[in-house]
N, C-alpha and C. Protein backbone atom coordinates (compact mmCIF):
# COMPACT_ATOMS: atom_id res chain seq x y z
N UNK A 1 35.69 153.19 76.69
CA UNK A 1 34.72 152.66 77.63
C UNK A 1 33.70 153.75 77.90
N UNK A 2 32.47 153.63 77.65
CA UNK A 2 31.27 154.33 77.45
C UNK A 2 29.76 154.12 77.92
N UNK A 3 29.77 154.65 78.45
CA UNK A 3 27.87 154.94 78.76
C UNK A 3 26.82 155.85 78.24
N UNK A 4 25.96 155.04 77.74
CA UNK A 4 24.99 155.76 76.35
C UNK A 4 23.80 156.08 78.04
N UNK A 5 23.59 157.48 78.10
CA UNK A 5 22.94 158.37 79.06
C UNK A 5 21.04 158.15 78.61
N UNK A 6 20.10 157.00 78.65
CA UNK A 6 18.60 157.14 78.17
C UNK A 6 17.96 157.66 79.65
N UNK A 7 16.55 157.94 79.12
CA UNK A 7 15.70 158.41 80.17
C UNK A 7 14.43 158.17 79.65
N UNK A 8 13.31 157.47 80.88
CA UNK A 8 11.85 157.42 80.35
C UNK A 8 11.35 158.44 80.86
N UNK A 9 11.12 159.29 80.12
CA UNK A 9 10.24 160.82 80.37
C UNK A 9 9.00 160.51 80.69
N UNK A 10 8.24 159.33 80.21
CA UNK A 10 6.73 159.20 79.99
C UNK A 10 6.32 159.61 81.75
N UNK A 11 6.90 159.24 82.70
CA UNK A 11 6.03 159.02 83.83
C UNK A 11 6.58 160.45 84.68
N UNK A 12 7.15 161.88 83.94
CA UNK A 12 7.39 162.99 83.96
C UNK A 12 6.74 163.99 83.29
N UNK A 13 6.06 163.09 82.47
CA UNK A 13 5.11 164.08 81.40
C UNK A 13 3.89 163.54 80.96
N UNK A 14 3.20 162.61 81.78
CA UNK A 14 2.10 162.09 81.53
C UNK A 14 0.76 163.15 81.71
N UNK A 15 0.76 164.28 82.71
CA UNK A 15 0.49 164.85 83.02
C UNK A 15 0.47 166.64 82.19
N UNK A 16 1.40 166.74 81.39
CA UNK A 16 1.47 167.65 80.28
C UNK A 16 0.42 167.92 79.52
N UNK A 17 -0.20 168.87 78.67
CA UNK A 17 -0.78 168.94 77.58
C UNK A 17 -0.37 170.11 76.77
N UNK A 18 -0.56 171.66 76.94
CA UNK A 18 0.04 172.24 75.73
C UNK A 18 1.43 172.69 76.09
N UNK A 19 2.39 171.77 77.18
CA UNK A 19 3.80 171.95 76.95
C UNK A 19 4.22 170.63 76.15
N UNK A 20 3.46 169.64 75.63
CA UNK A 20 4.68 168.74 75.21
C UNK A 20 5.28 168.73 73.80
N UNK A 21 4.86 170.09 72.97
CA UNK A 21 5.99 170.41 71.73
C UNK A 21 7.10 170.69 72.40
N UNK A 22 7.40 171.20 73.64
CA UNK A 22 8.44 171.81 74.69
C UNK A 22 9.32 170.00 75.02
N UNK A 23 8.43 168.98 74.72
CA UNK A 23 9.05 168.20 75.47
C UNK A 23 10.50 167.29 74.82
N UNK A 24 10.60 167.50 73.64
CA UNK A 24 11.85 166.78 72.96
C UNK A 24 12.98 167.37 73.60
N UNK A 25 12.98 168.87 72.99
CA UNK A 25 13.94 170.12 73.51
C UNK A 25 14.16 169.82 75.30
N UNK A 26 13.14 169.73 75.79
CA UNK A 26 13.54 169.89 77.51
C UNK A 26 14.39 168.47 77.90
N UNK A 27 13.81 167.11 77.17
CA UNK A 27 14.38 166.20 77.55
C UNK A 27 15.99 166.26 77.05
N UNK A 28 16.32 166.67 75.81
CA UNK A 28 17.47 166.11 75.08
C UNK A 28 18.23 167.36 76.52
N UNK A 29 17.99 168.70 76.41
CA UNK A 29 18.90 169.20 77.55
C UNK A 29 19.06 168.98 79.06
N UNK A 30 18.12 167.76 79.55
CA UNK A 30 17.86 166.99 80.68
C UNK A 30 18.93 166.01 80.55
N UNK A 31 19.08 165.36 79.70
CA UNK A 31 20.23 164.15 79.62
C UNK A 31 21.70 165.00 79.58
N UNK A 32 21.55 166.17 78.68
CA UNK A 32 22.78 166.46 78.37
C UNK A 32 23.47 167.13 79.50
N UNK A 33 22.42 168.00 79.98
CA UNK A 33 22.72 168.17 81.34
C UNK A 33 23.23 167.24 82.55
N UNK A 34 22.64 166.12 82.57
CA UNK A 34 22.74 164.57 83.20
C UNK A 34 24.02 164.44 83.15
N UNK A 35 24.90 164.07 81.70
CA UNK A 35 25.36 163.54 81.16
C UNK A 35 27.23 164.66 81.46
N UNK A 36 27.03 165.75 81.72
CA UNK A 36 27.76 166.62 82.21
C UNK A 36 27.75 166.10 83.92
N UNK A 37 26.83 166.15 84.31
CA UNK A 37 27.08 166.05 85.67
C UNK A 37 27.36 164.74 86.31
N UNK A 38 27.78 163.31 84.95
CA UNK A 38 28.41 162.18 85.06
C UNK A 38 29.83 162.23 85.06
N UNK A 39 30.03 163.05 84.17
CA UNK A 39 31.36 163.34 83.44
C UNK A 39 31.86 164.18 84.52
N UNK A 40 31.59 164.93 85.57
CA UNK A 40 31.99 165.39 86.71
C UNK A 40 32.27 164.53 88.18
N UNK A 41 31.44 163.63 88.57
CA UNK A 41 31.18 162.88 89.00
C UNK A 41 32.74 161.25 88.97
N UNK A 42 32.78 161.30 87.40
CA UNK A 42 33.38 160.63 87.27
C UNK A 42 35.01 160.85 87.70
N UNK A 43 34.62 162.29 86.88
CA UNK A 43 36.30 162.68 86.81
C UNK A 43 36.91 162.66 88.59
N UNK A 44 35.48 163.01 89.70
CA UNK A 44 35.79 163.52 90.96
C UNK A 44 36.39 161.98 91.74
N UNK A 45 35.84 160.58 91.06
CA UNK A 45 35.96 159.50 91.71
C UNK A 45 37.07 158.96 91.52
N UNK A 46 37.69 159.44 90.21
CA UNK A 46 38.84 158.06 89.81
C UNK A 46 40.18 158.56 90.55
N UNK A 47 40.36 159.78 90.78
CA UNK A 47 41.43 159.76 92.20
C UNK A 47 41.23 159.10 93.39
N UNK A 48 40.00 158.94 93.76
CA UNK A 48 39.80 158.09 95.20
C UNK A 48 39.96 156.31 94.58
N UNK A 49 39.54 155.92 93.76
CA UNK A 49 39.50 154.55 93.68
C UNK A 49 40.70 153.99 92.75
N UNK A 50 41.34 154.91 92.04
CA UNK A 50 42.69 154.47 91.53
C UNK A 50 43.46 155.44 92.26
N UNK A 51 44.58 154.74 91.84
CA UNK A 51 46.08 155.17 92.24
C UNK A 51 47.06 156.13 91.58
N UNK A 52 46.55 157.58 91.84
CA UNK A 52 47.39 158.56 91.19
C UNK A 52 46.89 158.51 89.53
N UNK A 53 45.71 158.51 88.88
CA UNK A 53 45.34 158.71 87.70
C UNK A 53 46.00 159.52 87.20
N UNK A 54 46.68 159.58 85.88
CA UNK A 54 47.01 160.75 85.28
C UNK A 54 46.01 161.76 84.63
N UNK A 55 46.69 162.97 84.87
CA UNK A 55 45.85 164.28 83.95
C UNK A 55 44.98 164.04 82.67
N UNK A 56 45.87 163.32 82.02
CA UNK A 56 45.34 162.61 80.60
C UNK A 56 44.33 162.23 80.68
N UNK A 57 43.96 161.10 81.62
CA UNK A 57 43.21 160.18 82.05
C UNK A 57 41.74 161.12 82.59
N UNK A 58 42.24 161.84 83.18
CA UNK A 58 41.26 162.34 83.59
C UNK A 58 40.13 163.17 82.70
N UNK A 59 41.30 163.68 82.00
CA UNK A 59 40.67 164.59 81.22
C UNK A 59 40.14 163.92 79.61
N UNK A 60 40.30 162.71 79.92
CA UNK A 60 39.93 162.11 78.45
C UNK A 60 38.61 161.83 78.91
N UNK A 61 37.67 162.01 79.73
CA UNK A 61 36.54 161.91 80.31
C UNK A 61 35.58 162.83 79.48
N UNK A 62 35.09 162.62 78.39
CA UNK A 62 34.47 162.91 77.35
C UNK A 62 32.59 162.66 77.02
N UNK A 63 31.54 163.34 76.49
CA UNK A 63 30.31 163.56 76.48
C UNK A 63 30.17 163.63 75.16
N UNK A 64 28.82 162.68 74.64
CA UNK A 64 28.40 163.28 73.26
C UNK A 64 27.48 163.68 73.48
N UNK A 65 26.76 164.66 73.25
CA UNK A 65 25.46 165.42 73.36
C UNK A 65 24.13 164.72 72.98
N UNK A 66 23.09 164.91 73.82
CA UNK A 66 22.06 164.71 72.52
C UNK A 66 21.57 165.64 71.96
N UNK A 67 20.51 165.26 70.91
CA UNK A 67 19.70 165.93 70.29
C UNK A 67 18.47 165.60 70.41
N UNK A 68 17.45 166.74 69.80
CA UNK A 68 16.10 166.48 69.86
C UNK A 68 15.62 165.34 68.97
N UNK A 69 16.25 164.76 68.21
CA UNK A 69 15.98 163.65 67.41
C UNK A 69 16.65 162.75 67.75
N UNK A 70 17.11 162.34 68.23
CA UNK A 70 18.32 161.31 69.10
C UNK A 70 18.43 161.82 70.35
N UNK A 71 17.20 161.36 71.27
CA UNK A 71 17.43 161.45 72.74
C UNK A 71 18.17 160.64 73.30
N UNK A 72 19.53 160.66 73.19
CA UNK A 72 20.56 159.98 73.71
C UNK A 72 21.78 160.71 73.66
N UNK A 73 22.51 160.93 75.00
CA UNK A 73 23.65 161.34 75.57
C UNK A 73 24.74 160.43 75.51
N UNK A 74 25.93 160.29 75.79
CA UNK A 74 27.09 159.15 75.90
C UNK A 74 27.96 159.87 76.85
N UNK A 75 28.42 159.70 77.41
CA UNK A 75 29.39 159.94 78.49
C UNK A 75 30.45 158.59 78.40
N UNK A 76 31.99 158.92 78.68
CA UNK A 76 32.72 157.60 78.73
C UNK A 76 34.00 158.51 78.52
N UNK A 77 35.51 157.62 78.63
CA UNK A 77 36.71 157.56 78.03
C UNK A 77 37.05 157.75 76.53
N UNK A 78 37.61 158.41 75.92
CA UNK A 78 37.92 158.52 74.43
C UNK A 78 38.70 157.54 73.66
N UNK A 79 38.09 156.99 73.06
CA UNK A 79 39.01 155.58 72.41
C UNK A 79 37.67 154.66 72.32
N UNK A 80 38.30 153.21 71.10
CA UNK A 80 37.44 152.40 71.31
C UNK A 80 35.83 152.67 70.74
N UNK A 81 35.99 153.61 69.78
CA UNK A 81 34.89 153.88 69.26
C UNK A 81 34.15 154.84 69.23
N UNK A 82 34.40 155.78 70.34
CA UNK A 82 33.80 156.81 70.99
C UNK A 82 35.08 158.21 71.00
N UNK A 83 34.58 158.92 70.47
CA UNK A 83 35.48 160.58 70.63
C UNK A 83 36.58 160.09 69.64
N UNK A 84 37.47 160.39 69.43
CA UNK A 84 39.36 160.80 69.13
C UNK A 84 40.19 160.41 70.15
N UNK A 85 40.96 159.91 70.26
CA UNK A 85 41.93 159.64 71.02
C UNK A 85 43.44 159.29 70.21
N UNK A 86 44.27 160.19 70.41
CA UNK A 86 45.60 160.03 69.78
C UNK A 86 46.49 159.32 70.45
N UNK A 87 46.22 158.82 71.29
CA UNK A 87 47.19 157.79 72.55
C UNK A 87 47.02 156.72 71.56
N UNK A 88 48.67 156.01 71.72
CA UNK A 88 48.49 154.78 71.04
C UNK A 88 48.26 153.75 71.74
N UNK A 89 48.20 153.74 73.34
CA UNK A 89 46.53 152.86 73.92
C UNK A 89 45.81 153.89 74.58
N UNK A 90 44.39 153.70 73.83
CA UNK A 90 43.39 154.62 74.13
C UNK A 90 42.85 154.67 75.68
N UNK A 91 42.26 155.92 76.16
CA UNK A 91 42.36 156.22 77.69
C UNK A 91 41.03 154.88 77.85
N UNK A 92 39.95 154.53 77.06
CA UNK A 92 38.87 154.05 76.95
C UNK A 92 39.99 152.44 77.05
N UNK A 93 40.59 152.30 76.37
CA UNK A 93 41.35 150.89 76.48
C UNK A 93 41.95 150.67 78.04
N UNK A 94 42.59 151.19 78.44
CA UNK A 94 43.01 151.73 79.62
C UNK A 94 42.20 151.63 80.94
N UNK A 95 40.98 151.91 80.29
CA UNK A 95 40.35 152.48 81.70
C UNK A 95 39.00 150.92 81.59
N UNK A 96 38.76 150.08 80.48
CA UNK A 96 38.30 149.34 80.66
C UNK A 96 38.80 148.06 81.14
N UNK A 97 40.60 147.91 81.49
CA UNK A 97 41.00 147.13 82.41
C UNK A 97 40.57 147.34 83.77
N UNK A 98 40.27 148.53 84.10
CA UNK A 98 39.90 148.61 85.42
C UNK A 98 38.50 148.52 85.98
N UNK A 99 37.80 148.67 84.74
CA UNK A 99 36.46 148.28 84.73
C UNK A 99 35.96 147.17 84.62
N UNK A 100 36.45 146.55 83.48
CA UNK A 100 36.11 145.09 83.59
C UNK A 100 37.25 143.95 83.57
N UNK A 101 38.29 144.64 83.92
CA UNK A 101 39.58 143.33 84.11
C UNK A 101 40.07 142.89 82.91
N UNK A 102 41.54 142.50 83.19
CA UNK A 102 41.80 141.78 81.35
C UNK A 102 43.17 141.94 81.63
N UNK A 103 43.87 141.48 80.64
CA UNK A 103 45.20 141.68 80.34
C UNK A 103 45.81 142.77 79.55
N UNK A 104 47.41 143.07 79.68
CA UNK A 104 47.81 144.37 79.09
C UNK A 104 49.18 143.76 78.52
N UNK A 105 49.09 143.86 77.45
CA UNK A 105 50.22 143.14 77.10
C UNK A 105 51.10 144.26 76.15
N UNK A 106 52.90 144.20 76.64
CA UNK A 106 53.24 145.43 76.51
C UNK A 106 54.46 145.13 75.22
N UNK A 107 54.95 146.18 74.64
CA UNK A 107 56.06 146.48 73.98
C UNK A 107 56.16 147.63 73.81
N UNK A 108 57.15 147.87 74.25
CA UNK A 108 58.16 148.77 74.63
C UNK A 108 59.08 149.02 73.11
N UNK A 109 59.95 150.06 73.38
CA UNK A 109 60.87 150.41 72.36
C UNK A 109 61.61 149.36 72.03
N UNK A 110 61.90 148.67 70.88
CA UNK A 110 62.61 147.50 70.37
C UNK A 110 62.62 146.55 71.27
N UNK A 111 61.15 145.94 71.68
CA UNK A 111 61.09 145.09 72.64
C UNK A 111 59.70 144.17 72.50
N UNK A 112 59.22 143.70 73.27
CA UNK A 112 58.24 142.18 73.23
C UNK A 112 57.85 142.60 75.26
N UNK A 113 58.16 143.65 75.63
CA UNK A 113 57.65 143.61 77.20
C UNK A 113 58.07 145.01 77.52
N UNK A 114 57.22 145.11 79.08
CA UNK A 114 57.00 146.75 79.67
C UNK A 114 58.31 146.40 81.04
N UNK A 115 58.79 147.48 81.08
CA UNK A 115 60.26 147.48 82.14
C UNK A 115 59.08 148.14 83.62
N UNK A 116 59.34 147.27 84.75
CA UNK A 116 59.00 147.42 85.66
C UNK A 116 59.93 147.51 86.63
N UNK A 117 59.96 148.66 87.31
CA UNK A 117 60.87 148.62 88.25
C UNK A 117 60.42 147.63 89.35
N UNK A 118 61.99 147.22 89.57
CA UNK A 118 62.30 145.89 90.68
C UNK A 118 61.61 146.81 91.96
N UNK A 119 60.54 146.17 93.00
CA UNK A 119 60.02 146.99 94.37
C UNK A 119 61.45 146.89 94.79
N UNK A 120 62.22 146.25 95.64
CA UNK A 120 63.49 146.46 96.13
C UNK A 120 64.74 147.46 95.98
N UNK A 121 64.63 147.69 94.83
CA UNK A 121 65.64 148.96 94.64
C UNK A 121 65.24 150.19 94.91
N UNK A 122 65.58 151.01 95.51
CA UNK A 122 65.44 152.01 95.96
C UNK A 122 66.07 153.31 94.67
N UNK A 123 67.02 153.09 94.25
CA UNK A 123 67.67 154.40 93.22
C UNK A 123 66.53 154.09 91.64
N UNK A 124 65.65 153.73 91.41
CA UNK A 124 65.14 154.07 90.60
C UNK A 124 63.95 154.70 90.80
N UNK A 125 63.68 155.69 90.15
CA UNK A 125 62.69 156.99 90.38
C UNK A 125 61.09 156.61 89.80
N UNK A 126 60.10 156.90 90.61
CA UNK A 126 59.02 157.18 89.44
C UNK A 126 58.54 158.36 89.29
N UNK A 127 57.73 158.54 88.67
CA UNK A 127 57.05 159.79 88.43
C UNK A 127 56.26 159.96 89.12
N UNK A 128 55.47 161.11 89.19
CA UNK A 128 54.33 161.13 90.31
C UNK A 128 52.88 160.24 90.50
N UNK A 129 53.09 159.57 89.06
CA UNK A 129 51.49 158.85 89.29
C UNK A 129 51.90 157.49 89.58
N UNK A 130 53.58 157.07 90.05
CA UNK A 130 53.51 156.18 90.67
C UNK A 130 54.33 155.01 89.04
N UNK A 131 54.06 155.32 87.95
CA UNK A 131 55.04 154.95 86.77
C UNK A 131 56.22 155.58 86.54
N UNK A 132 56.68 154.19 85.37
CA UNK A 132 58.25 154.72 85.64
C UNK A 132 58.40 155.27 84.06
N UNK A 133 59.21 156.24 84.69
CA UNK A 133 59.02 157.46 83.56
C UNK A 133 59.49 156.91 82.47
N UNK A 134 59.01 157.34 80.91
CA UNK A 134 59.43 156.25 79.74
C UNK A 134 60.98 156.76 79.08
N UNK A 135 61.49 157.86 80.16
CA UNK A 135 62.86 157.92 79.48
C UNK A 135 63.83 157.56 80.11
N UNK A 136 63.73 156.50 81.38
CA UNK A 136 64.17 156.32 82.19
C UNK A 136 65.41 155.17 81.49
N UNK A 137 64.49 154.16 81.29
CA UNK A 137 65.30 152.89 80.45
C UNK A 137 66.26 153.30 79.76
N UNK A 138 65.91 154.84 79.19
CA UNK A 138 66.52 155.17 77.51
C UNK A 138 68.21 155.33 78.66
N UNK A 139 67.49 156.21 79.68
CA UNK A 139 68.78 156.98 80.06
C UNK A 139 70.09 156.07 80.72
N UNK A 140 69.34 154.74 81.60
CA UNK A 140 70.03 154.41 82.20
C UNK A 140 71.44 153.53 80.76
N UNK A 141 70.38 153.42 79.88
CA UNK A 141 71.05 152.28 78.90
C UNK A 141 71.98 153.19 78.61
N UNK A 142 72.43 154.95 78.25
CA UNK A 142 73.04 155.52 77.96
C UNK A 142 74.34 155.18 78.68
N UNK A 143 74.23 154.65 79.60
CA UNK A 143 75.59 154.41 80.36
C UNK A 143 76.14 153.02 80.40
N UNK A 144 76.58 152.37 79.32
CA UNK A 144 76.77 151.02 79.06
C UNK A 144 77.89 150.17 80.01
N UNK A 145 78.31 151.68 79.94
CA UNK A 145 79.56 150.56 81.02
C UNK A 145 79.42 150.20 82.42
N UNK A 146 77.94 150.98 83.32
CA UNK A 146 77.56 150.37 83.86
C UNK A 146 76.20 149.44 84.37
N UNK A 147 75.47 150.28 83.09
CA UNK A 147 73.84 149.75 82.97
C UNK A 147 73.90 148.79 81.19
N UNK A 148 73.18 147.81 81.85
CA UNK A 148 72.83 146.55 80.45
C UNK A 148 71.38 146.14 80.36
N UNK A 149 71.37 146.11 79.04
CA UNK A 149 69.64 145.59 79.12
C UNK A 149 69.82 144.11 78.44
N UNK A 150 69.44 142.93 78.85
CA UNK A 150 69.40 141.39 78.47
C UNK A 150 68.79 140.09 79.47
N UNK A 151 69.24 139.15 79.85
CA UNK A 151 68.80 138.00 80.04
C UNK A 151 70.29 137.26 80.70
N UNK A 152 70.71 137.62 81.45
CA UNK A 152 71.92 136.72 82.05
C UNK A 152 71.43 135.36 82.18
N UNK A 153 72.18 134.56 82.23
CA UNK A 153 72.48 132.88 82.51
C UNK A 153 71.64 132.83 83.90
N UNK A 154 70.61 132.25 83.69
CA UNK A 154 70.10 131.89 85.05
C UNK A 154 69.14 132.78 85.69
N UNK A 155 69.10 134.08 84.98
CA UNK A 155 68.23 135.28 85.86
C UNK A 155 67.25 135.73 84.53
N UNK A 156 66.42 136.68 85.30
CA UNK A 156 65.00 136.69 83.95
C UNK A 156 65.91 138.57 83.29
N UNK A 157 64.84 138.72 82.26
CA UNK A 157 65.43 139.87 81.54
C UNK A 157 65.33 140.82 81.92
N UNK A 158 66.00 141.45 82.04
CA UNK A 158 65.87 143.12 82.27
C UNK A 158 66.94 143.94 82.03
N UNK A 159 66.86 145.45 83.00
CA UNK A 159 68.16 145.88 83.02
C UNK A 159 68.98 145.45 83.93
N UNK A 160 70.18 145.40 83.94
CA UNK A 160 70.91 145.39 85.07
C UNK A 160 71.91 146.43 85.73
N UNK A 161 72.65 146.74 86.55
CA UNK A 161 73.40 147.13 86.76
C UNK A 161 74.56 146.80 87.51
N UNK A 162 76.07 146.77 86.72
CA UNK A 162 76.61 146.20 87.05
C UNK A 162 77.71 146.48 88.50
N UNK A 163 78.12 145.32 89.45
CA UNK A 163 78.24 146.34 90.62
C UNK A 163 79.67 145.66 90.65
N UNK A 164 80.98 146.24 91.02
CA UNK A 164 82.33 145.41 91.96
C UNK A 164 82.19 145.60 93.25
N UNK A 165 82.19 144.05 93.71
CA UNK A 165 82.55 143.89 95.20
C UNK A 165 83.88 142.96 95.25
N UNK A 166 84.92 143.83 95.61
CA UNK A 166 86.02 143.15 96.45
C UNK A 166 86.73 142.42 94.82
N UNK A 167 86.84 143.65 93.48
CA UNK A 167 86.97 142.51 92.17
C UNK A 167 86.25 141.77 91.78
N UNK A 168 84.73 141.25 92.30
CA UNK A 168 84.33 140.20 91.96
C UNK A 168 83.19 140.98 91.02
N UNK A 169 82.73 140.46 89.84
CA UNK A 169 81.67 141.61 89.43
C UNK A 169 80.12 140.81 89.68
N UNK A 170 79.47 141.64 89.60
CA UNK A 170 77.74 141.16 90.10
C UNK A 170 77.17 141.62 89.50
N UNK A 171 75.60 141.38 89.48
CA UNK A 171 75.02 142.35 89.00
C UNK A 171 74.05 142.66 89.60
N UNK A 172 72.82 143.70 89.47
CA UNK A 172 71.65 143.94 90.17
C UNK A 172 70.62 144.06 89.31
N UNK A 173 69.15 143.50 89.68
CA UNK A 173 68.48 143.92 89.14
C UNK A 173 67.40 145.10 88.87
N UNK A 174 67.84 145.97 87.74
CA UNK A 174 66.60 147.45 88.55
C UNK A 174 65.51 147.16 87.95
N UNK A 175 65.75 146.63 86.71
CA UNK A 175 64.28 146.79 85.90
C UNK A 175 63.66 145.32 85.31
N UNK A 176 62.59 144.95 85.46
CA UNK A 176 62.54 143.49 85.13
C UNK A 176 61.47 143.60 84.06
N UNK A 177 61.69 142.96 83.26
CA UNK A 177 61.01 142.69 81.49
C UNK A 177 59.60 141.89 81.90
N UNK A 178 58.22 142.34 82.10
CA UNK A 178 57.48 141.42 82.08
C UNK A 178 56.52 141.76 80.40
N UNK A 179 55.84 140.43 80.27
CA UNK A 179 55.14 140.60 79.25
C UNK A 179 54.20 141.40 79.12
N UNK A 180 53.33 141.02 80.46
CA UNK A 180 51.78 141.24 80.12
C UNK A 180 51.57 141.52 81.94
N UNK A 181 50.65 142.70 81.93
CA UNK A 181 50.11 142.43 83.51
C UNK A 181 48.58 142.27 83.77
N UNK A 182 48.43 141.58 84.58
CA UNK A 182 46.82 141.19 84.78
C UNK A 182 46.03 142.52 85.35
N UNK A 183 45.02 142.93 85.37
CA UNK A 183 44.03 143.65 86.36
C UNK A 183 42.74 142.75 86.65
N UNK A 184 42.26 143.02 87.78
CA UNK A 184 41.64 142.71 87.98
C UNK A 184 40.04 143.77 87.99
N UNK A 185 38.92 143.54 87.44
CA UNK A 185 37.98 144.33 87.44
C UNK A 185 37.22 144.72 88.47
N UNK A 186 36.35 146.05 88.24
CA UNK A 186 35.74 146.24 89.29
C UNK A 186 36.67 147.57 90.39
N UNK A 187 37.69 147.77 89.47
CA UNK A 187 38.25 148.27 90.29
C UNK A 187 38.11 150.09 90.28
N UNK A 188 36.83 150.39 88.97
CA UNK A 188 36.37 151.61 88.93
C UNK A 188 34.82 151.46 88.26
N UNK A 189 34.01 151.47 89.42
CA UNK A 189 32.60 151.31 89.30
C UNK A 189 31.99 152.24 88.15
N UNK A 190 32.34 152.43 86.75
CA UNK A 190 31.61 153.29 86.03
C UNK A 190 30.09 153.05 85.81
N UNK A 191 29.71 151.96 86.13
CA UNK A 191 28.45 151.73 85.33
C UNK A 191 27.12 152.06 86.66
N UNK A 192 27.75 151.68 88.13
CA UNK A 192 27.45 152.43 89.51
C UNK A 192 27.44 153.93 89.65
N UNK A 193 27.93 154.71 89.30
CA UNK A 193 28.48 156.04 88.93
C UNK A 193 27.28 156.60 88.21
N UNK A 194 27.83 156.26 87.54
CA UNK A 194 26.30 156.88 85.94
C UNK A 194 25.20 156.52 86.93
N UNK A 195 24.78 155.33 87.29
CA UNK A 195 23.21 155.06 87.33
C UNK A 195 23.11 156.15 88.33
N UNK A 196 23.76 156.02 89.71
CA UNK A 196 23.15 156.77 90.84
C UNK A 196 23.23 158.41 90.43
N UNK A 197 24.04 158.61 89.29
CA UNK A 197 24.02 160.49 89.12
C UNK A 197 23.02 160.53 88.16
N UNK A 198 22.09 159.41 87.46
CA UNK A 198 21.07 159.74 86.87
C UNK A 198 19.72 159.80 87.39
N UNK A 199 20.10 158.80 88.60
CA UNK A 199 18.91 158.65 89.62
C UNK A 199 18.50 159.39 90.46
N UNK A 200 19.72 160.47 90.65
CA UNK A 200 19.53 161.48 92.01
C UNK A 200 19.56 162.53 91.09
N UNK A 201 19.73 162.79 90.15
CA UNK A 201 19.84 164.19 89.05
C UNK A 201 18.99 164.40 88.10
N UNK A 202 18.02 163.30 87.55
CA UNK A 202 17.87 163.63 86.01
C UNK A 202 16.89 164.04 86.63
N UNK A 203 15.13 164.13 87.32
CA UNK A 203 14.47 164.35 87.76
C UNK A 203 14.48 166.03 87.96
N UNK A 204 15.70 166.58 88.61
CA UNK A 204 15.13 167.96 88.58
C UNK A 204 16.16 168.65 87.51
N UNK A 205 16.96 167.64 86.76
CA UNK A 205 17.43 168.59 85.49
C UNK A 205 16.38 168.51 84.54
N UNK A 206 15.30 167.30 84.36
CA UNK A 206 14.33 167.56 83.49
C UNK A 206 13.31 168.85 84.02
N UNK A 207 12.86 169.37 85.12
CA UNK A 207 12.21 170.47 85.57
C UNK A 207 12.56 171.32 85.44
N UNK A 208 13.71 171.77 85.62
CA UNK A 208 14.61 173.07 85.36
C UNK A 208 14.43 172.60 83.57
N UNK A 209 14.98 171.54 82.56
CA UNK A 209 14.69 171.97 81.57
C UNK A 209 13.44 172.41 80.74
N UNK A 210 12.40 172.04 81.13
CA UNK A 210 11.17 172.49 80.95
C UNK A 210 10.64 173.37 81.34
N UNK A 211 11.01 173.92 81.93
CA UNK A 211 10.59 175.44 82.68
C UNK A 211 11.40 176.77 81.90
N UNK A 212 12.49 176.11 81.38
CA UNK A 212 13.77 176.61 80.84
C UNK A 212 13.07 177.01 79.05
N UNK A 213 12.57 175.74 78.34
CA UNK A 213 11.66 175.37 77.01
C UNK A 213 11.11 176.55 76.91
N UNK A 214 9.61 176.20 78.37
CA UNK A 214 8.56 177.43 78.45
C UNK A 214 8.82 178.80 78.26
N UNK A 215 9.85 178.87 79.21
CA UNK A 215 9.93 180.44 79.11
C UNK A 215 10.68 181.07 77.68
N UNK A 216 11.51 180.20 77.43
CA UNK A 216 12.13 180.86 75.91
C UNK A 216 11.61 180.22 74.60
N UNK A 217 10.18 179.43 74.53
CA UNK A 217 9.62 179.10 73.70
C UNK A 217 9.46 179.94 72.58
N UNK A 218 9.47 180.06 71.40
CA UNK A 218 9.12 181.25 70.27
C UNK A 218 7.78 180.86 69.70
C-alpha cells in the first residue's frame, strides 16, 4: 500500500529566470525530502490509531526516491508491488486492510483457519502486540493428553482442553478455528497523512532545496 509523492512547482518558480537549470535537481530533492518526512509521520501515527503495531510493521514503512528525470517520490508499505518484502503476507497487504477494509482469510500450519484465542479464558498468553504467539498452538498440542485440536459433536473447531470434574470429563474451549476476519477501513488514514505532510512541508523543503542547488551549483 503506496503513495506516489507529485508536486506542481510551476506556481514556485514562475518567478525564476537564471536559476531554473537548478530547478529539476531542487524539485526531485523537495519531494524526496517530502517523502522522508511522510515516512516519519507515518511511522509516528500508526501506534496511536492501531493497536500495538508490530516493529516489522513499522519498519516496513519504505520510500522510493526521485530523480531528476522522474519527478516522482513513493512512500508506502513493502509488498504488493512496491520495495521487497519477504513476509509471506506482505506488510503493504496487511496494512491495506486497515486502509481500505477487506477480508483476511487464514491458514495456519496443516489447516484451512487462524486459532484465535477464546476472550474468556484467561491462561492463554499473548504477546505484546496483543497476538497470539505462533508457537503457542504448536506447544499446547505437545501435550495430547490434555490439549486436542478438532471439532467435537456439537461445538465449533478448535483447541480444546480437556478438564475432570467429579470423573465426569469436559472440555474447554481455548482456541477457536475461524476462517477469515473482517476489517473494517479507514482505520489508518494514509492517504490524509501524506496530503497534510505535503501541504505543510513541501513549500519550504522546495526553498531550502533551491537555495541548497544555488549554492553548490558547478
Amino acid at each position: 500500500m503506496y503513495m506516489s509523492v507529485k508536486a506542481d512547482t510551476k506556481r514556485l518558480t514562475r518567478y525564476l529566470t537564471f536559476q531554473r537549470k537548478q530547478i529539476p535537481f531542487a524539485t526531485s530533492k523537495a519531494l524526496n525530502d517530502v517523502a522522508f518526512d511522510c515516512r516519519s509521520f507515518i511511522q509516528k501515527r500508526l501506534p496511536r490509531k492501531l493497536d500495538r503495531p508490530t516493529k516489522g510493521i513499522i519498519s516496513s514503512v519504505q520510500v522510493e526516491k526521485s530523480k531528476k528525470k522522474n519527478l516522482v517520490a513513493t512512500v508506502g508499505f513493502a509488498g504488493l508491488g512496491f520495495r521487497d518484502s519477504k513476509w509471506k503476507e506482505s506488510p503493504a497487504k496487511i496494512m491495506r486492510r486497515h486502509i481500505q477494509g477487506g477480508t483476511r482469510r487464514h491458514t495456519p500450519q496443516g489447516g484451512t483457519a487462524l486459532g484465535i484465542p477464546v476472550p474468556i479464558v484467561r491462561n492463554i498468553k499473548l504477546n505484546k502486540f496483543g497476538n497470539l504467539a505462533r508457537t503457542k498452538i504448536k506447544t499446547l498440542l505437545g501435550k495430547p493428553d490434555r490439549y486436542f485440536s478438532g471439532k467435537p459433536k456439537g461445538r465449533d473447531a478448535g483447541v480444546y482442553e480437556r478438564i475432570n470434574k467429579k470423573n465426569n470429563r469436559s472440555l474447554k474451549m481455548l482456541v477457536n478455528y475461524e476462517k477469515s476476519t473482517q476489517y473494517q477501513g479507514g482505520r489508518f488514514p494514509l492517504r490524509k497523512i501524506v496530503e497534510l505532510t505535503i501541504r505543510n512541508k513541501y513549500h519550504k523543503r522546495f526553498e531550502a532545496a533551491l537555495k541548497y542547488a544555488l549554492r553548490t551549483k558547478r
